[in-house]
N, C-alpha and C. Protein backbone atom coordinates (compact mmCIF):
# COMPACT_ATOMS: atom_id res chain seq x y z
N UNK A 1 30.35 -3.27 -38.51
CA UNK A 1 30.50 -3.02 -37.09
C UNK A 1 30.55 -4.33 -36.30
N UNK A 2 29.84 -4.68 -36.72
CA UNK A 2 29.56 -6.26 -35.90
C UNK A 2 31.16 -7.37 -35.95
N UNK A 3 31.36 -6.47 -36.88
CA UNK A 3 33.28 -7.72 -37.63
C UNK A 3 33.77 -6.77 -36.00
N UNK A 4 33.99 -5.47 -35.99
CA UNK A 4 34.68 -4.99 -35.20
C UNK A 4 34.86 -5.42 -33.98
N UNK A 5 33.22 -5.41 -33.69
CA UNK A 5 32.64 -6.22 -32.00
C UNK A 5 33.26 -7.25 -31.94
N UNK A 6 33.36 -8.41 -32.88
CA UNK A 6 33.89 -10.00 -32.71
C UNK A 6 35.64 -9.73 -32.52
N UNK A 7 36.17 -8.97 -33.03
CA UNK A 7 36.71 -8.73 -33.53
C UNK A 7 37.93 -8.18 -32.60
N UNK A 8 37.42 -7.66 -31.29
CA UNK A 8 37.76 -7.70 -30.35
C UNK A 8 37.62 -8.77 -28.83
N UNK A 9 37.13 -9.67 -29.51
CA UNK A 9 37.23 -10.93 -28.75
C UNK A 9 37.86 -12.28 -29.82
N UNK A 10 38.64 -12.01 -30.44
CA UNK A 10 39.52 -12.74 -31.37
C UNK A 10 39.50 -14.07 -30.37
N UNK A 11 40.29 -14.13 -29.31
CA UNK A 11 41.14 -14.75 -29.01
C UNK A 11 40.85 -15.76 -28.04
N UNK A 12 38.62 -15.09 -27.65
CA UNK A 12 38.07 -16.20 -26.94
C UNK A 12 37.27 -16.63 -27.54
N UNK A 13 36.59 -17.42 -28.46
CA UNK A 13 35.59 -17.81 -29.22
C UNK A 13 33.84 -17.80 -27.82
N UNK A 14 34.46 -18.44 -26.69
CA UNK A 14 33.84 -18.21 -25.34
C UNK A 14 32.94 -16.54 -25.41
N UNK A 15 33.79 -15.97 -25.33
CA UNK A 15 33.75 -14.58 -25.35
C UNK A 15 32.42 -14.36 -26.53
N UNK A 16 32.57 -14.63 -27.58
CA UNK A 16 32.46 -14.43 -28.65
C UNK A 16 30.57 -14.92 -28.99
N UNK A 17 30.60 -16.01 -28.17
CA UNK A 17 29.07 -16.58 -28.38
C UNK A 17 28.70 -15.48 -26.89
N UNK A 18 29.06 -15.17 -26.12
CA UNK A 18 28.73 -14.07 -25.14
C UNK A 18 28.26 -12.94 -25.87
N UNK A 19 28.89 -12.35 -26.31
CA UNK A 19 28.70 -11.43 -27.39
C UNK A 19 27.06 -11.26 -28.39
N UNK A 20 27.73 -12.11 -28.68
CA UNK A 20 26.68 -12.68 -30.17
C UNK A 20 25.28 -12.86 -29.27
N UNK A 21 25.13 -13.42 -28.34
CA UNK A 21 23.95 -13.60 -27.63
C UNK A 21 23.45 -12.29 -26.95
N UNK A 22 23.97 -11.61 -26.40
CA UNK A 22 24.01 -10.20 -26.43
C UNK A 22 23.11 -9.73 -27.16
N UNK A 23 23.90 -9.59 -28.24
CA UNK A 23 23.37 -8.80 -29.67
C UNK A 23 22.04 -9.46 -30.14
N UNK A 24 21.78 -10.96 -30.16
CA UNK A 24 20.92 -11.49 -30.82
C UNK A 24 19.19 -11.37 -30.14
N UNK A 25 19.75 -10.95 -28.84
CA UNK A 25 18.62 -10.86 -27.78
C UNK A 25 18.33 -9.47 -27.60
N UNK A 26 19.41 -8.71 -27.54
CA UNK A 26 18.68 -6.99 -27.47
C UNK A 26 19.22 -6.98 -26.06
N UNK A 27 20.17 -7.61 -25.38
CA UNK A 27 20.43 -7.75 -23.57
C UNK A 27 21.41 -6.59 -23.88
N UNK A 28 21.09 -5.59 -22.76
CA UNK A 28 22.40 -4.92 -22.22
C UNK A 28 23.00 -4.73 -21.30
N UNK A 29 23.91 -4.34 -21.07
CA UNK A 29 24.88 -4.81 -19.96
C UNK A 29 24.80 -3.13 -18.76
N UNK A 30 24.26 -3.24 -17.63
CA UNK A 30 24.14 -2.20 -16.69
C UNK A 30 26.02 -2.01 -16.09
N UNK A 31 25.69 -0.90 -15.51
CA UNK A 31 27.02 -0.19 -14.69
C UNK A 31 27.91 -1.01 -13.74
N UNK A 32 26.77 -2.18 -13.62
CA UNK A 32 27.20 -3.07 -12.14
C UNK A 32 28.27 -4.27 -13.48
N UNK A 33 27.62 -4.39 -15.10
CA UNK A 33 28.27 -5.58 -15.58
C UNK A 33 27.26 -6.47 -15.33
N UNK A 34 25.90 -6.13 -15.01
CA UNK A 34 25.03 -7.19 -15.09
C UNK A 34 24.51 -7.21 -15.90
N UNK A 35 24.13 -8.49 -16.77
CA UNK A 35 23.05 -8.71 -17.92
C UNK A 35 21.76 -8.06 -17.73
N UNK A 36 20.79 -7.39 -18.22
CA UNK A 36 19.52 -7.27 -18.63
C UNK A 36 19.20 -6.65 -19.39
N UNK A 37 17.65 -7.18 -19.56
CA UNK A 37 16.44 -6.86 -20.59
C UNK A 37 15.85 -5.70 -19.75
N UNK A 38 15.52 -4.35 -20.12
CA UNK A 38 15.10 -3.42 -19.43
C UNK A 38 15.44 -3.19 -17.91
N UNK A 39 15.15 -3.43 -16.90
CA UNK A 39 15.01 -3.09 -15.66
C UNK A 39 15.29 -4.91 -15.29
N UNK A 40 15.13 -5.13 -16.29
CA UNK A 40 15.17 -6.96 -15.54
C UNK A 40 16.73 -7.79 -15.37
N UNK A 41 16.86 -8.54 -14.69
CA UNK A 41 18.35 -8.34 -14.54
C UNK A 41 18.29 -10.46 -15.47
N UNK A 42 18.87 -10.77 -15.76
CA UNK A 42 19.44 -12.15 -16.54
C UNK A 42 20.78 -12.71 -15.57
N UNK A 43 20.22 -13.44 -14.55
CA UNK A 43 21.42 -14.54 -13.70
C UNK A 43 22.93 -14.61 -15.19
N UNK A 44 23.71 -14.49 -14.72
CA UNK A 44 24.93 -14.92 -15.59
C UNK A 44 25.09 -16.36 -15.48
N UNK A 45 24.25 -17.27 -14.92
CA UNK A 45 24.14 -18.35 -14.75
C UNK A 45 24.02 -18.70 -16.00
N UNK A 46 22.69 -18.02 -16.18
CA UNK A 46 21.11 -18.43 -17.31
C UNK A 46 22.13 -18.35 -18.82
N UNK A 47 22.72 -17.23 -19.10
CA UNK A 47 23.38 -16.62 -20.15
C UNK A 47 24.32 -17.83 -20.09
N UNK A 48 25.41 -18.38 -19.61
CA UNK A 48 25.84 -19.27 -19.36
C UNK A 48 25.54 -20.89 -20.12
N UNK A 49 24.36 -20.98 -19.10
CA UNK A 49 23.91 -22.49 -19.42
C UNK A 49 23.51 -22.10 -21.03
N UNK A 50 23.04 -21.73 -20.96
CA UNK A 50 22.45 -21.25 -22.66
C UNK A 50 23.27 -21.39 -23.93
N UNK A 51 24.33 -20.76 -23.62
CA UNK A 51 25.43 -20.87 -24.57
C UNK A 51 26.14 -21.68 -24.31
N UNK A 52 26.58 -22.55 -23.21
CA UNK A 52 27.22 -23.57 -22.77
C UNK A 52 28.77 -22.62 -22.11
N UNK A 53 28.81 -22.54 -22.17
CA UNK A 53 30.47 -21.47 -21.16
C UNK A 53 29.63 -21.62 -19.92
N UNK A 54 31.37 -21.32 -19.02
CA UNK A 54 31.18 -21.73 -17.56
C UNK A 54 30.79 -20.09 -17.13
N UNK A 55 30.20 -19.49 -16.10
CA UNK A 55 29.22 -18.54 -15.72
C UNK A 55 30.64 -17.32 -15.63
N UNK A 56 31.87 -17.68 -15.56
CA UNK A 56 33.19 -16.75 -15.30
C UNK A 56 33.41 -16.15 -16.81
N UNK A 57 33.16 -16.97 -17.72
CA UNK A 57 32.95 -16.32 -19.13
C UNK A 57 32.13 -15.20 -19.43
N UNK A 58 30.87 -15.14 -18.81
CA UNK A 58 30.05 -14.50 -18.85
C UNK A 58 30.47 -13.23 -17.97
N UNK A 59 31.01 -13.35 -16.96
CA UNK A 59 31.79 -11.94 -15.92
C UNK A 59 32.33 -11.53 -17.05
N UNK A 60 33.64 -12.42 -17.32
CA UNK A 60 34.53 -11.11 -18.02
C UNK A 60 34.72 -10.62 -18.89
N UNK A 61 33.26 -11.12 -19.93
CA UNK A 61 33.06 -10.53 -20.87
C UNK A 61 32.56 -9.22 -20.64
N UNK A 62 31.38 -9.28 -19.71
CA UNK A 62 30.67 -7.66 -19.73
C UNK A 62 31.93 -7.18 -18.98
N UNK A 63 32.66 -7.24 -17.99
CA UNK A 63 33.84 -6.78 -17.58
C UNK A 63 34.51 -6.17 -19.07
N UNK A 64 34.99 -7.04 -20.38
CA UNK A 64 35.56 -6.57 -21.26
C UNK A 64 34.77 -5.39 -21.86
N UNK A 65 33.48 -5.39 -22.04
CA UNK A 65 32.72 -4.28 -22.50
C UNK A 65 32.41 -3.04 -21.61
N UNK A 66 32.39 -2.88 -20.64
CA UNK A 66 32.36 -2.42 -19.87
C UNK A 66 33.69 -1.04 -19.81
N UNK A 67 34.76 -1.81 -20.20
CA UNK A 67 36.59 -1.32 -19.91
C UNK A 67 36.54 -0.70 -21.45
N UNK A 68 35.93 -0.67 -22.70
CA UNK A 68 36.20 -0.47 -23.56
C UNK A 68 34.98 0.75 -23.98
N UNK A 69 35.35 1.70 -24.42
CA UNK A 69 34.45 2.90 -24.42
C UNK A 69 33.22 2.96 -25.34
N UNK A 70 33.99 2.30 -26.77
CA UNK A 70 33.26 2.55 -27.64
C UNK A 70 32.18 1.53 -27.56
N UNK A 71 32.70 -0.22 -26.75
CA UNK A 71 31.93 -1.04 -26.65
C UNK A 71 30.62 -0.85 -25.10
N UNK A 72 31.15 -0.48 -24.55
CA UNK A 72 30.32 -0.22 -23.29
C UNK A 72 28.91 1.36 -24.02
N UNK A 73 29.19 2.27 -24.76
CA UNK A 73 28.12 2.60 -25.54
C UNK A 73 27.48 1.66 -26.51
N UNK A 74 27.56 0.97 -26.84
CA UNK A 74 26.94 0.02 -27.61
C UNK A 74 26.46 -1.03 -26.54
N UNK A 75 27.00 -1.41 -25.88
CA UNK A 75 26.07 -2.51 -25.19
C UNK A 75 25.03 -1.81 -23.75
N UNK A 76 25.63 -0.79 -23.78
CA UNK A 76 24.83 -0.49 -22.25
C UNK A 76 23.33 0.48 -22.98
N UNK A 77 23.20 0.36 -24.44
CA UNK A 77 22.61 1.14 -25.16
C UNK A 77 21.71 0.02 -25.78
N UNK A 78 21.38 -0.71 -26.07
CA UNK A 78 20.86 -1.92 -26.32
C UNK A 78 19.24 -2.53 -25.91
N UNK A 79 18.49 -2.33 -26.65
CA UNK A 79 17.14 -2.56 -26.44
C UNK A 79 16.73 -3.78 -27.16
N UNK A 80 15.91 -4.93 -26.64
CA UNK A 80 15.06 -5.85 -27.21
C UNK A 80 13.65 -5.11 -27.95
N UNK A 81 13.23 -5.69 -29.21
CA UNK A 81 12.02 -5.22 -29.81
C UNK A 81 10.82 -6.84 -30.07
N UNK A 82 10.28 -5.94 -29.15
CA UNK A 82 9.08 -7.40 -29.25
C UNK A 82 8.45 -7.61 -30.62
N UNK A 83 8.72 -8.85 -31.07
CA UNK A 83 8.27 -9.03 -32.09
C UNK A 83 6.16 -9.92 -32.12
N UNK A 84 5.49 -9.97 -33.39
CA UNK A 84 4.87 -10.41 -33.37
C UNK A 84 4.97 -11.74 -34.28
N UNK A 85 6.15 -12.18 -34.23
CA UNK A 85 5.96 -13.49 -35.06
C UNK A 85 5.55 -14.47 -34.77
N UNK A 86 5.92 -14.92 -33.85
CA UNK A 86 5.51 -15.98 -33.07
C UNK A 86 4.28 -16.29 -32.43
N UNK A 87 3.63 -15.00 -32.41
CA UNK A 87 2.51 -14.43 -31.76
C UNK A 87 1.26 -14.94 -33.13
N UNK A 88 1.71 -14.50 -34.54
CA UNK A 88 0.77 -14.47 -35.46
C UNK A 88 -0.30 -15.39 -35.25
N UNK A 89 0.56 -16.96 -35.10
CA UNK A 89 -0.77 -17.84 -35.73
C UNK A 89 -1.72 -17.96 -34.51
N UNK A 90 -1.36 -17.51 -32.73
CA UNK A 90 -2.39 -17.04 -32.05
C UNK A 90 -3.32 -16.06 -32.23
N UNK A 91 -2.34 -14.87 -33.19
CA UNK A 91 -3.35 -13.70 -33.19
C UNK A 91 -4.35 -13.62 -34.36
N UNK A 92 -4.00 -14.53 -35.35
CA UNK A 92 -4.14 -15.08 -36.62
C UNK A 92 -3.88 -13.80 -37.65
N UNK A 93 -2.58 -13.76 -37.18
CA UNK A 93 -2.34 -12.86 -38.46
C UNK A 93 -1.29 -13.63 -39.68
N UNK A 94 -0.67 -12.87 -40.29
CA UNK A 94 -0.18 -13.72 -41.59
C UNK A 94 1.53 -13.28 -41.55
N UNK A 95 2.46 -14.09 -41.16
CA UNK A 95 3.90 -13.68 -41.38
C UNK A 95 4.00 -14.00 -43.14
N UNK A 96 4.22 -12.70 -43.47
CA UNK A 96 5.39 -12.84 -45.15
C UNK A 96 6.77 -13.08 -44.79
N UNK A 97 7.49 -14.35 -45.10
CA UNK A 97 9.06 -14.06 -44.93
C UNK A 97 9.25 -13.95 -46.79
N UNK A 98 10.20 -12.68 -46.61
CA UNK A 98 10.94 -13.00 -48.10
C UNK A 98 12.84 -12.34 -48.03
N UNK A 99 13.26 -13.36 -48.81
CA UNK A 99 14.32 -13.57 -48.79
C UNK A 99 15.04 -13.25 -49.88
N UNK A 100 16.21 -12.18 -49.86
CA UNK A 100 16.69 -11.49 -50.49
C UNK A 100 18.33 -11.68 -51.26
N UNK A 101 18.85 -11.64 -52.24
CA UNK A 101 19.79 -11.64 -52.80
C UNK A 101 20.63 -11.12 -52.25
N UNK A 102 20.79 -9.58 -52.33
CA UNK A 102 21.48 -8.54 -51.54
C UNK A 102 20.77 -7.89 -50.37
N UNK A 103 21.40 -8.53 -49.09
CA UNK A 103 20.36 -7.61 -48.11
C UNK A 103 20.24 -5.94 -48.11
N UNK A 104 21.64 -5.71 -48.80
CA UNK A 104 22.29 -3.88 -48.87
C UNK A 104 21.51 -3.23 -49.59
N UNK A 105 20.66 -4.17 -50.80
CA UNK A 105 19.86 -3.23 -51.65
C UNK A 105 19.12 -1.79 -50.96
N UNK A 106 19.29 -0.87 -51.24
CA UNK A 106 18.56 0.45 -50.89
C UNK A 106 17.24 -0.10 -51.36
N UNK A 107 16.16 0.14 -50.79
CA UNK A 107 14.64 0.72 -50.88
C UNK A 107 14.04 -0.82 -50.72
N UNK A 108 14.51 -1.62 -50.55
CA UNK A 108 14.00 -2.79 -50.54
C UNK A 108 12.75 -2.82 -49.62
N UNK A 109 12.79 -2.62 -48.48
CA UNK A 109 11.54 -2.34 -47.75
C UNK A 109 10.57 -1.49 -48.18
N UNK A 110 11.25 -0.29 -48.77
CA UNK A 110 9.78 0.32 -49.38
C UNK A 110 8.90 -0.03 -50.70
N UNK A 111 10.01 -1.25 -50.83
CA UNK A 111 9.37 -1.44 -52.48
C UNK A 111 8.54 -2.78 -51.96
N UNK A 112 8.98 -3.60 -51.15
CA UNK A 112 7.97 -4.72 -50.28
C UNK A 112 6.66 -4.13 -49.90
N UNK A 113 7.05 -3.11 -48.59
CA UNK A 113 6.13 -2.61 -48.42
C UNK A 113 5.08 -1.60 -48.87
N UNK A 114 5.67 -0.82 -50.19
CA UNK A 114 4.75 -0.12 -51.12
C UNK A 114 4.05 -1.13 -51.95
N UNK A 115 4.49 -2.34 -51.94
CA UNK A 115 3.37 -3.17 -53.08
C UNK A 115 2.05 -3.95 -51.89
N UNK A 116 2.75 -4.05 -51.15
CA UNK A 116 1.36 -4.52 -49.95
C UNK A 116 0.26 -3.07 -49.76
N UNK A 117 0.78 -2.41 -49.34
CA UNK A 117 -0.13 -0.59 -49.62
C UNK A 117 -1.05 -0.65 -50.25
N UNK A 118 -0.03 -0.91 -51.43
CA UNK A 118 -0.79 -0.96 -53.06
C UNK A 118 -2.04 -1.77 -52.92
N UNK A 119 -2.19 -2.94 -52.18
CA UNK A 119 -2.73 -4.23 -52.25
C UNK A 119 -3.84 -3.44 -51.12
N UNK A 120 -4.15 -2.76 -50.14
CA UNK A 120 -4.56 -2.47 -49.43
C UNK A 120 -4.69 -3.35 -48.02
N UNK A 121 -3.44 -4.10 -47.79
CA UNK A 121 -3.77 -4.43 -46.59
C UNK A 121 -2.25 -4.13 -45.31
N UNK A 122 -3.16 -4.20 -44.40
CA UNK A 122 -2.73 -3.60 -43.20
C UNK A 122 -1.25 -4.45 -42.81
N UNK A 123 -0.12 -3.70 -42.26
CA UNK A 123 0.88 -4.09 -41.90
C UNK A 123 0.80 -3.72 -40.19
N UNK A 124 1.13 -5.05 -39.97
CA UNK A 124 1.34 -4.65 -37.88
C UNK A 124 2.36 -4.34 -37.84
N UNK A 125 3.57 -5.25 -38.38
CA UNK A 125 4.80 -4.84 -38.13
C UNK A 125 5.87 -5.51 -39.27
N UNK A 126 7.05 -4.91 -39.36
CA UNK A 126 7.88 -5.34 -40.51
C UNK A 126 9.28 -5.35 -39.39
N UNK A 127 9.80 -6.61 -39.64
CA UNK A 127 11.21 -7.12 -39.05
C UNK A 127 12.42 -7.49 -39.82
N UNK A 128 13.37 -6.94 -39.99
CA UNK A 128 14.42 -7.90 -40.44
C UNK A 128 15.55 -8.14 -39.91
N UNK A 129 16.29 -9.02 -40.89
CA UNK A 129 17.33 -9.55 -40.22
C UNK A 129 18.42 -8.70 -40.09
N UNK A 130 19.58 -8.29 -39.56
CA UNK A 130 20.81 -7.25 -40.17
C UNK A 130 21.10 -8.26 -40.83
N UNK A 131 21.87 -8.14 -41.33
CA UNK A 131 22.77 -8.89 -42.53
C UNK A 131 24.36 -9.06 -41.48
N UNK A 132 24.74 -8.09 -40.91
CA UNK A 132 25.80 -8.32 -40.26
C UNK A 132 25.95 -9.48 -39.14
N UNK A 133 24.72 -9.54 -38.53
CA UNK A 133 24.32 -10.74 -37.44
C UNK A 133 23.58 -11.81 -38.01
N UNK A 134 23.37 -12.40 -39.19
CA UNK A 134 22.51 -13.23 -39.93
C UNK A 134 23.19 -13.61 -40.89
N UNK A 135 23.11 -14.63 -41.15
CA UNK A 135 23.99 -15.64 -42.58
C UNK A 135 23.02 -15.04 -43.77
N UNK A 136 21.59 -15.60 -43.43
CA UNK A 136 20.79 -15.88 -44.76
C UNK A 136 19.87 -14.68 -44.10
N UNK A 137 19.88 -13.21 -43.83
CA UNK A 137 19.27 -12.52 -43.59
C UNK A 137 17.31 -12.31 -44.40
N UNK A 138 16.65 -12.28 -43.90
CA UNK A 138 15.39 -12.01 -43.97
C UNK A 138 14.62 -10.78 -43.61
N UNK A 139 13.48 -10.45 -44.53
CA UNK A 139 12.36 -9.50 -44.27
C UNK A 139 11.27 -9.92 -43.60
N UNK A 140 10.84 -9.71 -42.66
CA UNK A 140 9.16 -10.14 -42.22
C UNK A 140 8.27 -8.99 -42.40
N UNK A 141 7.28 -9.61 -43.10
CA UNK A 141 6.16 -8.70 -43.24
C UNK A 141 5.08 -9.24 -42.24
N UNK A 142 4.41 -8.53 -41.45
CA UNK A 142 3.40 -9.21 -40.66
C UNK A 142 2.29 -8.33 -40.84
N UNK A 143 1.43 -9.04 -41.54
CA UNK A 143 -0.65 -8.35 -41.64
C UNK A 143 -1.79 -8.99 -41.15
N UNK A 144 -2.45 -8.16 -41.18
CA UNK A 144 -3.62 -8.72 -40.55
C UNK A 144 -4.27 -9.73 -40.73
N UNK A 145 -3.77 -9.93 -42.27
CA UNK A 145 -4.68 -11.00 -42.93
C UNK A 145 -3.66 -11.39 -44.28
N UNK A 146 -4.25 -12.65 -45.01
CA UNK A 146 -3.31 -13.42 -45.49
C UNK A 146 -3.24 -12.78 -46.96
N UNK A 147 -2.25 -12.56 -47.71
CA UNK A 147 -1.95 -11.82 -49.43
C UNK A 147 -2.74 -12.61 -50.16
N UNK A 148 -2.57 -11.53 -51.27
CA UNK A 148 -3.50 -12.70 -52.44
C UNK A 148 -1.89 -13.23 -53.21
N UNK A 149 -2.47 -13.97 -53.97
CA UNK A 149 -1.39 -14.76 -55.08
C UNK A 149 -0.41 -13.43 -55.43
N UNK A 150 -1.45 -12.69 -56.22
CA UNK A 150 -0.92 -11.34 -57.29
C UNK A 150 -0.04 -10.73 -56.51
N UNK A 151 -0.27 -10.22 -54.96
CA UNK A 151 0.71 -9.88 -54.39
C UNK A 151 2.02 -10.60 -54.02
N UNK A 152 2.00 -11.92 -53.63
CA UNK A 152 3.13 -12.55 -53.72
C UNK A 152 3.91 -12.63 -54.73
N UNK A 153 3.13 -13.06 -55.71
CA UNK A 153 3.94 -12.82 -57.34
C UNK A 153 4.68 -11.74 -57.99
N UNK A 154 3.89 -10.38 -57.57
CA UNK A 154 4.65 -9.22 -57.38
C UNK A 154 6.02 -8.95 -56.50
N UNK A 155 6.04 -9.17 -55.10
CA UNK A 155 7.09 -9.47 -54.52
C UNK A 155 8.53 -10.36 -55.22
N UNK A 156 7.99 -11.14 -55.45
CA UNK A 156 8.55 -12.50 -55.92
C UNK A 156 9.60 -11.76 -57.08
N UNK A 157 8.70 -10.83 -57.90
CA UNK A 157 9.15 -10.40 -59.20
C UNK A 157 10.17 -8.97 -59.11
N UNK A 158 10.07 -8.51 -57.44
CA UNK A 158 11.30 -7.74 -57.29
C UNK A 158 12.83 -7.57 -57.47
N UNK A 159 13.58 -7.09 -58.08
CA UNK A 159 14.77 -8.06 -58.74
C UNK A 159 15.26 -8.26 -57.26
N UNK A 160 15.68 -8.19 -56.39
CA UNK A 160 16.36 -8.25 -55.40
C UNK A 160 15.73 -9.90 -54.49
N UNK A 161 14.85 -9.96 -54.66
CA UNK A 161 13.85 -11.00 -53.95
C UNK A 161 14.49 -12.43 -55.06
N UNK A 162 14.62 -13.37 -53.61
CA UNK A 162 15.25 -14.94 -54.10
C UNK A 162 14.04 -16.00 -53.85
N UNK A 163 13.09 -15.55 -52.75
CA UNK A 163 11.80 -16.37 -52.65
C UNK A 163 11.15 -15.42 -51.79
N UNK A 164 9.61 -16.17 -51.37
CA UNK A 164 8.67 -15.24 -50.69
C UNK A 164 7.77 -16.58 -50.53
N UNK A 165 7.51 -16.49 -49.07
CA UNK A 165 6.77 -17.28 -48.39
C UNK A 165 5.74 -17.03 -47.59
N UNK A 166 4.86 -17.16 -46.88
CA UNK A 166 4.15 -17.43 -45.67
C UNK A 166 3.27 -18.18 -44.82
């Protein structure tokens, strides 16, 4: 899907990091063609300076999404999900990143997250990357508290799994 989205901005690369920033942030685009995060509105300035395009890039892109049916459900549909990653080493919890061969593998998350279960410790939240919006796509595991070895090693030993960190 994501080839499709770009895919229709072939011809502005401009366009295209508009887009992508979009998507990468969870921003959707209201009735008016204005940027925001929930109820909050994002200056087309801000979106702009950010990506470096002049602030008219930023019009006629949501203008382009907007004019296009299938794209204006997809972007005006669009939610940010607060993550706790960044948050961990304040909250002192423990990010697992592990990094996968095939992101497409079926059950991969339940087989991550059935061996932590197993292990008995608590998951706050689990994040990943799409694979369609991500080069080197990733799993985050986030717990309360830090794995033992055995569990990493287990992970590690999933055929699908290329490393495992935290």
């Amino acid at each position: 899907m994501f080839d499709e989205i770009m895919g229709k901005f072939e011809g502005s690369p401009s366009q295209q990091a508009v887009v992508r920033l979009l998507l990468e942030r969870g921003f959707s685009v209201n009735d008016e063609g204005r940027v925001v995060s929930g109820g909050i509105e994002i200056p087309n300035t801000q979106i702009a300076g950010e990506i470096g395009v002049d602030r008219r890039v930023v019009d006629s892109t949501t203008d382009a999404l907007l004019a296009d049916d299938e794209l204006r459900r997809i972007f005006q549909n669009i939610s940010a999900v607060p993550s706790l990653m960044d948050l961990a080493p304040v909250l002192d919890l423990t990010v697992v990143t592990v990094e996968v061969g095939n992101p497409d593998e079926p059950g991969l998350v339940a087989d991550v997250t059935g061996l932590v279960a197993d292990e008995g410790l608590t998951i706050r939240q689990v994040l990943s990357d799409d694979p369609e919006f991500a080069d080197d796509p990733k799993l985050y595991v986030i717990l309360d508290e830090e794995p033992s070895g055995e569990l990493l090693k287990a992970i590690r030993g999933l055929p699908f799994v290329r490393k495992v960190g935290f």
